[in-house]
N, C-alpha and C. Protein backbone atom coordinates (compact mmCIF):
# COMPACT_ATOMS: atom_id res chain seq x y z
N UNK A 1 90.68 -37.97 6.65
CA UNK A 1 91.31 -38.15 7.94
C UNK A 1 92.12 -36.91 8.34
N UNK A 2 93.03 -36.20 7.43
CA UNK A 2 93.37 -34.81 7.64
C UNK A 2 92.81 -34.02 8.34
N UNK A 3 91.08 -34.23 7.75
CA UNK A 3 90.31 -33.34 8.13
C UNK A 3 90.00 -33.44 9.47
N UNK A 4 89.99 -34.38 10.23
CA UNK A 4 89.54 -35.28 11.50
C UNK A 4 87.59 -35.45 11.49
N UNK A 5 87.57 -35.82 9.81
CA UNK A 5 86.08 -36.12 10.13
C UNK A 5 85.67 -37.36 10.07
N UNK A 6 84.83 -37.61 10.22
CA UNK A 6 83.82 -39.03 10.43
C UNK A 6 83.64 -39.45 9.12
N UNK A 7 83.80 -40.64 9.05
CA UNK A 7 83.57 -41.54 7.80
C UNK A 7 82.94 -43.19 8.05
N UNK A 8 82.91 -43.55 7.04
CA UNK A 8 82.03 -44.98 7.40
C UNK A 8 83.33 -45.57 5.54
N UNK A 9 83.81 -46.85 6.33
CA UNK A 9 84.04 -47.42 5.18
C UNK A 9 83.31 -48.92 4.73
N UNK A 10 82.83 -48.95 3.86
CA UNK A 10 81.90 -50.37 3.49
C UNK A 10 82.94 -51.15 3.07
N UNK A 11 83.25 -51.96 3.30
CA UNK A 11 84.00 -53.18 1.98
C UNK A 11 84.42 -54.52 2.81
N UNK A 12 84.61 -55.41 2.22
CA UNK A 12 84.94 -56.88 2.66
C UNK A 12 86.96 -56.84 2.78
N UNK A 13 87.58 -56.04 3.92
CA UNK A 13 88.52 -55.97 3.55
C UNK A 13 89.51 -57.37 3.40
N UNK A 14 90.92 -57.05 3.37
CA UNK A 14 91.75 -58.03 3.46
C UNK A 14 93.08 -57.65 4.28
N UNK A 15 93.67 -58.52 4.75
CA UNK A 15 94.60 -58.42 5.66
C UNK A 15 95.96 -57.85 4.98
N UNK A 16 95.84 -57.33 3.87
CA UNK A 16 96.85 -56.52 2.86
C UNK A 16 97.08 -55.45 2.85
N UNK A 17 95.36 -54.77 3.10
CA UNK A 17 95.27 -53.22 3.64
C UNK A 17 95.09 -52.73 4.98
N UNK A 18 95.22 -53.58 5.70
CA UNK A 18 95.24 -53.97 7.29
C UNK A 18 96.38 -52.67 7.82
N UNK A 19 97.45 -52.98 7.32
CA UNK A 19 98.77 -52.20 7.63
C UNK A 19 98.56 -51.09 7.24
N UNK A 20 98.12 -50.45 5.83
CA UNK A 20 97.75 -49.28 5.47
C UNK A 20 97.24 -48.37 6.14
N UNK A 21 95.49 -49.02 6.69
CA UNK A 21 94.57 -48.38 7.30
C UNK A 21 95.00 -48.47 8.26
N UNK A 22 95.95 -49.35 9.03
CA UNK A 22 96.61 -48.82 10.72
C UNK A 22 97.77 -47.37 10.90
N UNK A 23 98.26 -47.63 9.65
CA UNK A 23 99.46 -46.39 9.84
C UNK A 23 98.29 -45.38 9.54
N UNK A 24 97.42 -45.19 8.70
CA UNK A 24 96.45 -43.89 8.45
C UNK A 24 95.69 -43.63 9.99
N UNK A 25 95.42 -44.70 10.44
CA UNK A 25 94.54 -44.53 11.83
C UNK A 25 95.26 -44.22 12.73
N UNK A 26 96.63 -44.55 13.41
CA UNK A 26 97.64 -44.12 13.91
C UNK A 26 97.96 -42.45 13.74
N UNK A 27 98.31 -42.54 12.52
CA UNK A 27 98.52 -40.75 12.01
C UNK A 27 97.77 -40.19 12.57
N UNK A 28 96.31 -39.91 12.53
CA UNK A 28 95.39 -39.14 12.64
C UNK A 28 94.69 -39.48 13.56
N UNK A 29 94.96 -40.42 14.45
CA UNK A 29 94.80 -40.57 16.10
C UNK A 29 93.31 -40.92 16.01
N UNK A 30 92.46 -41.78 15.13
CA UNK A 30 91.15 -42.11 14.74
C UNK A 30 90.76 -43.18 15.77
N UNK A 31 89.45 -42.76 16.36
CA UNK A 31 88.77 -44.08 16.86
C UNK A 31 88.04 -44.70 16.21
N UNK A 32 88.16 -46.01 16.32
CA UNK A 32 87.42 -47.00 14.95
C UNK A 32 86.12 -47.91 15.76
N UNK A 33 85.43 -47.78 14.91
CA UNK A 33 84.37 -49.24 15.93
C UNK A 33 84.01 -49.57 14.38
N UNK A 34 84.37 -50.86 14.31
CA UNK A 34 83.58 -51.94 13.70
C UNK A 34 82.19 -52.36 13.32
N UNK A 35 81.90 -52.33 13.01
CA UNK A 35 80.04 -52.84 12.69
C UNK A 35 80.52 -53.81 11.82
N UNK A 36 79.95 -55.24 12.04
CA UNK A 36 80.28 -56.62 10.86
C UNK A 36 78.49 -57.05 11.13
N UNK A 37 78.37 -56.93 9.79
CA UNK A 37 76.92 -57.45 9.78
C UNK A 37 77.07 -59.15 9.25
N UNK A 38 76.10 -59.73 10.35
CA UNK A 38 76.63 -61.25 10.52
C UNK A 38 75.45 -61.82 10.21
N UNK A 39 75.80 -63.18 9.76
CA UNK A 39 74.62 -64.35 9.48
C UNK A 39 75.41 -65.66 9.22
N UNK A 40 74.37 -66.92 9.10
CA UNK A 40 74.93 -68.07 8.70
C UNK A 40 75.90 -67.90 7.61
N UNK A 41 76.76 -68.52 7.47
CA UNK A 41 77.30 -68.84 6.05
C UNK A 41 76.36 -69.23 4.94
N UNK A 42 75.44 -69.84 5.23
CA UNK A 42 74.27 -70.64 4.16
C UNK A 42 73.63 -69.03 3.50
N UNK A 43 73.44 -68.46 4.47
CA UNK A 43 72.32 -67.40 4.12
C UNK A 43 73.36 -66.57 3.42
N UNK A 44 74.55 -66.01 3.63
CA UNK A 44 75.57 -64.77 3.31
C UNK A 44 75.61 -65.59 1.82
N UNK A 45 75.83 -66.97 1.56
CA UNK A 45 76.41 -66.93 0.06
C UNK A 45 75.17 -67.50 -0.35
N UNK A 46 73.82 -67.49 -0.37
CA UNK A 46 72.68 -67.35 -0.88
C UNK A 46 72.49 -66.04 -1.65
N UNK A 47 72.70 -64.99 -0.59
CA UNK A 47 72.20 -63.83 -0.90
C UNK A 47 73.54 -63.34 -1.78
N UNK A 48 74.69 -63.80 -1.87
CA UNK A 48 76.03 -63.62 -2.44
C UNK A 48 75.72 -64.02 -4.04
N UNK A 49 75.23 -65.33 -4.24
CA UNK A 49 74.79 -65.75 -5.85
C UNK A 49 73.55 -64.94 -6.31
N UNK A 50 72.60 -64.48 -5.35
CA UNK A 50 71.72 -63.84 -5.80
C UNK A 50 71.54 -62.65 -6.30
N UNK A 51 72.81 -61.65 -5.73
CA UNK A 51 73.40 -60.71 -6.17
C UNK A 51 73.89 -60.80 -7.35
N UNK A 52 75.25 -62.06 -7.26
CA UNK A 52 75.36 -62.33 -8.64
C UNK A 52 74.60 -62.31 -9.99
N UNK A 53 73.20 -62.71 -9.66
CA UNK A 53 72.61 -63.48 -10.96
C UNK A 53 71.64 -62.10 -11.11
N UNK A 54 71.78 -61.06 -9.52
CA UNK A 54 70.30 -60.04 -10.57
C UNK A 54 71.28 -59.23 -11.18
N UNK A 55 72.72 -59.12 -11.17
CA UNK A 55 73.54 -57.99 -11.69
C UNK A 55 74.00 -59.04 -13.12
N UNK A 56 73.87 -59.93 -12.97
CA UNK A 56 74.32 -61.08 -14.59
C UNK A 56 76.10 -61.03 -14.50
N UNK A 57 76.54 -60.63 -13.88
CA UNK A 57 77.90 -60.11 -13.91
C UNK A 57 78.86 -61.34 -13.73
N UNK A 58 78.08 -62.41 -13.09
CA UNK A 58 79.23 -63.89 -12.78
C UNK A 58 78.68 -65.23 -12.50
N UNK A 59 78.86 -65.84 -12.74
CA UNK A 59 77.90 -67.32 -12.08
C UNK A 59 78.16 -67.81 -10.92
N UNK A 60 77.02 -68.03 -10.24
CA UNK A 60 77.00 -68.70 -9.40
C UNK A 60 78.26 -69.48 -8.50
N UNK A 61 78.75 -69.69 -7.74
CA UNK A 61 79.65 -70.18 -6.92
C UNK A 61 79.03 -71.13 -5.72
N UNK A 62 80.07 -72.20 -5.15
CA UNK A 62 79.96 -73.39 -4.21
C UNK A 62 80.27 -72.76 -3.04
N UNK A 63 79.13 -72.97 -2.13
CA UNK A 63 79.18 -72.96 -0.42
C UNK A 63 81.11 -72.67 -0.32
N UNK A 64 81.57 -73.79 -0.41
CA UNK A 64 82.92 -73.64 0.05
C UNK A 64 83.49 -72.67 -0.87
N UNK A 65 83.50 -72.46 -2.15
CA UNK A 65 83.91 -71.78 -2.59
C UNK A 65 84.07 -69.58 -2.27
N UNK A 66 82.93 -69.81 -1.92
CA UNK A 66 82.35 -68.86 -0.84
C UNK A 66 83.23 -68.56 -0.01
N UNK A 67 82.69 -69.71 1.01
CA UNK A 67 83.73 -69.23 2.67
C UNK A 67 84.91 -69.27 2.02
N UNK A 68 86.20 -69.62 1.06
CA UNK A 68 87.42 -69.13 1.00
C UNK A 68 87.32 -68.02 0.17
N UNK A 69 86.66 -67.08 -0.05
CA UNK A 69 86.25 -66.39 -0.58
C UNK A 69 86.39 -64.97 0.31
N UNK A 70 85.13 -65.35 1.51
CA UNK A 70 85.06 -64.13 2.62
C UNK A 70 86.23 -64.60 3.83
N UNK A 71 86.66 -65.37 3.88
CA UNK A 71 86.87 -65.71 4.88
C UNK A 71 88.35 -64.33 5.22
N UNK A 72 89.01 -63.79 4.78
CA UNK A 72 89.88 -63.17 4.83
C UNK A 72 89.01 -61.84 5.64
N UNK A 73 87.82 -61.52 5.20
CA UNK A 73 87.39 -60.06 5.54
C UNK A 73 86.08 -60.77 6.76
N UNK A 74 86.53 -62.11 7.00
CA UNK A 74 85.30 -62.12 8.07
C UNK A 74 85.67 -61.86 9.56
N UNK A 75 86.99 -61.56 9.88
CA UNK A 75 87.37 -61.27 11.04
C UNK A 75 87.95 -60.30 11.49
N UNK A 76 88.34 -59.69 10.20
CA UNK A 76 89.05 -58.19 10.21
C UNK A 76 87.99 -57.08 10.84
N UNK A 77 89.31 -56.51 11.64
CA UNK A 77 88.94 -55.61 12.41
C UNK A 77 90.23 -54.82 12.71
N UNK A 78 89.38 -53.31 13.33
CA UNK A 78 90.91 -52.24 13.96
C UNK A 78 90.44 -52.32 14.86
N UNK A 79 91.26 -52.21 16.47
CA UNK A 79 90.75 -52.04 17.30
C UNK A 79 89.99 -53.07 18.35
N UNK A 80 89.98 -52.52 19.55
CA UNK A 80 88.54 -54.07 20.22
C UNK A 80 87.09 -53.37 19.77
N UNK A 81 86.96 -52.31 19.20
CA UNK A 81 85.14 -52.13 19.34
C UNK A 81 84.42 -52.67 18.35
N UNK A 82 83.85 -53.75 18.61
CA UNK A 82 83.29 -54.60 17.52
C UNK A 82 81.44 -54.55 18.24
N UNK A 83 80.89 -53.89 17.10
CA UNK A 83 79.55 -54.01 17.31
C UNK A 83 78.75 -55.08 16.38
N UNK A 84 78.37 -56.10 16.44
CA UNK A 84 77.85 -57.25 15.30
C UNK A 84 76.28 -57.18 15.39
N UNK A 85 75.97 -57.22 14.64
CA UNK A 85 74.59 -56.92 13.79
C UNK A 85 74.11 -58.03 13.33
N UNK A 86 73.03 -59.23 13.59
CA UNK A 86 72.32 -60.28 12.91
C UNK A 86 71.56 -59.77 11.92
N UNK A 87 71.85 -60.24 10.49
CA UNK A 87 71.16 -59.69 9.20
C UNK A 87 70.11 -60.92 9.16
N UNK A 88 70.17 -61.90 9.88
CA UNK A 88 69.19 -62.85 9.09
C UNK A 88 68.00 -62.34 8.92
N UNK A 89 67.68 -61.79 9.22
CA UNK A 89 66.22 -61.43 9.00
C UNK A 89 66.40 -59.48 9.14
N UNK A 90 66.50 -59.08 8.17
CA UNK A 90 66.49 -57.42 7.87
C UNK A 90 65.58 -56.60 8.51
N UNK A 91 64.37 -57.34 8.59
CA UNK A 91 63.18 -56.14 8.91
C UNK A 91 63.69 -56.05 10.79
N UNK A 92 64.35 -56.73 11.10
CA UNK A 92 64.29 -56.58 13.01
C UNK A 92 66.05 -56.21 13.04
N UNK A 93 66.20 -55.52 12.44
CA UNK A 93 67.55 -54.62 12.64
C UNK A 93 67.15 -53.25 13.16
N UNK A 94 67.67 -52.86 13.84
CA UNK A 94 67.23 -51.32 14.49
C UNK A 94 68.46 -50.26 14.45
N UNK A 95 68.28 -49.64 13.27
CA UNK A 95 69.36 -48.26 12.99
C UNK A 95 69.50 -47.82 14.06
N UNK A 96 68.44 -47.38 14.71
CA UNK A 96 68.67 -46.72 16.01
C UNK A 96 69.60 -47.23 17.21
N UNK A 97 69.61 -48.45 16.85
CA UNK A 97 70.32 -49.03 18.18
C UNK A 97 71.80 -49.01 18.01
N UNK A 98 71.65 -48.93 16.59
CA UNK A 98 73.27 -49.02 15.86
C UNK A 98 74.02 -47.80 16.15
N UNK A 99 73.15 -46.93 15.70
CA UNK A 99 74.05 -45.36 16.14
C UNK A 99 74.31 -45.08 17.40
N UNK A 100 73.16 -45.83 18.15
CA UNK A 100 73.62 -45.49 19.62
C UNK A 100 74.46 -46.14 20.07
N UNK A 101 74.93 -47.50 20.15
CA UNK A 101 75.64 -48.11 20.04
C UNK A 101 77.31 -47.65 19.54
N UNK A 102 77.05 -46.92 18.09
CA UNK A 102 78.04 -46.80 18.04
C UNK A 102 78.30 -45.23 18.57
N UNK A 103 77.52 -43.74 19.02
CA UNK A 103 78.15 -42.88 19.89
C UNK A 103 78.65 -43.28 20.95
N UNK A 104 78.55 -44.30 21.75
CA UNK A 104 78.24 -44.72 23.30
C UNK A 104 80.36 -45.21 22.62
């Protein structure tokens, strides 16, 4: 951010580092747009245990257990520019539309 360059951050945040990343975005006078890649709940903690079980790293978890799970990083956002992305189906996502989307 010093630098004033472009970055992309991935992660499921929480409303803990909320304050952090506002005083850093503030400082360095950053415009933020959002990208939240969205789907059912059914499908997000499908593909959530399935992760689980090809990495062996944890067992399996309950629907509800899940949503209190994401639910902290499912609304977080900086800013109004929220661009949302339907993952249900991967192959009809268009990168292209995303970048343009997000220069515009």
């Amino acid at each position: 951010m010093k630098q004033s360059t472009s970055f992309i951050i991935e992660y499921g945040f929480w409303d803990e580092q909320k304050a952090i990343l506002n005083e850093l975005i503030e400082k360095y006078e950053y415009k933020t747009v959002n990208v939240h890649f969205v789907t059912s709940d059914e499908l997000a903690h499908k593909r959530f245990n399935d992760r689980r079980k090809l990495y062996g790293t944890k067992p399996p978890i309950s629907l509800e257990e899940y949503k209190s799970l994401v639910i902290h990083s499912k609304y977080f956002q900086f800013g109004n520019s929220v661009i949302n992305v339907d993952t249900t189906d991967f192959t009809t996502i268009s990168y292209t539309d995303i970048a343009k989307q997000i220069r515009q």
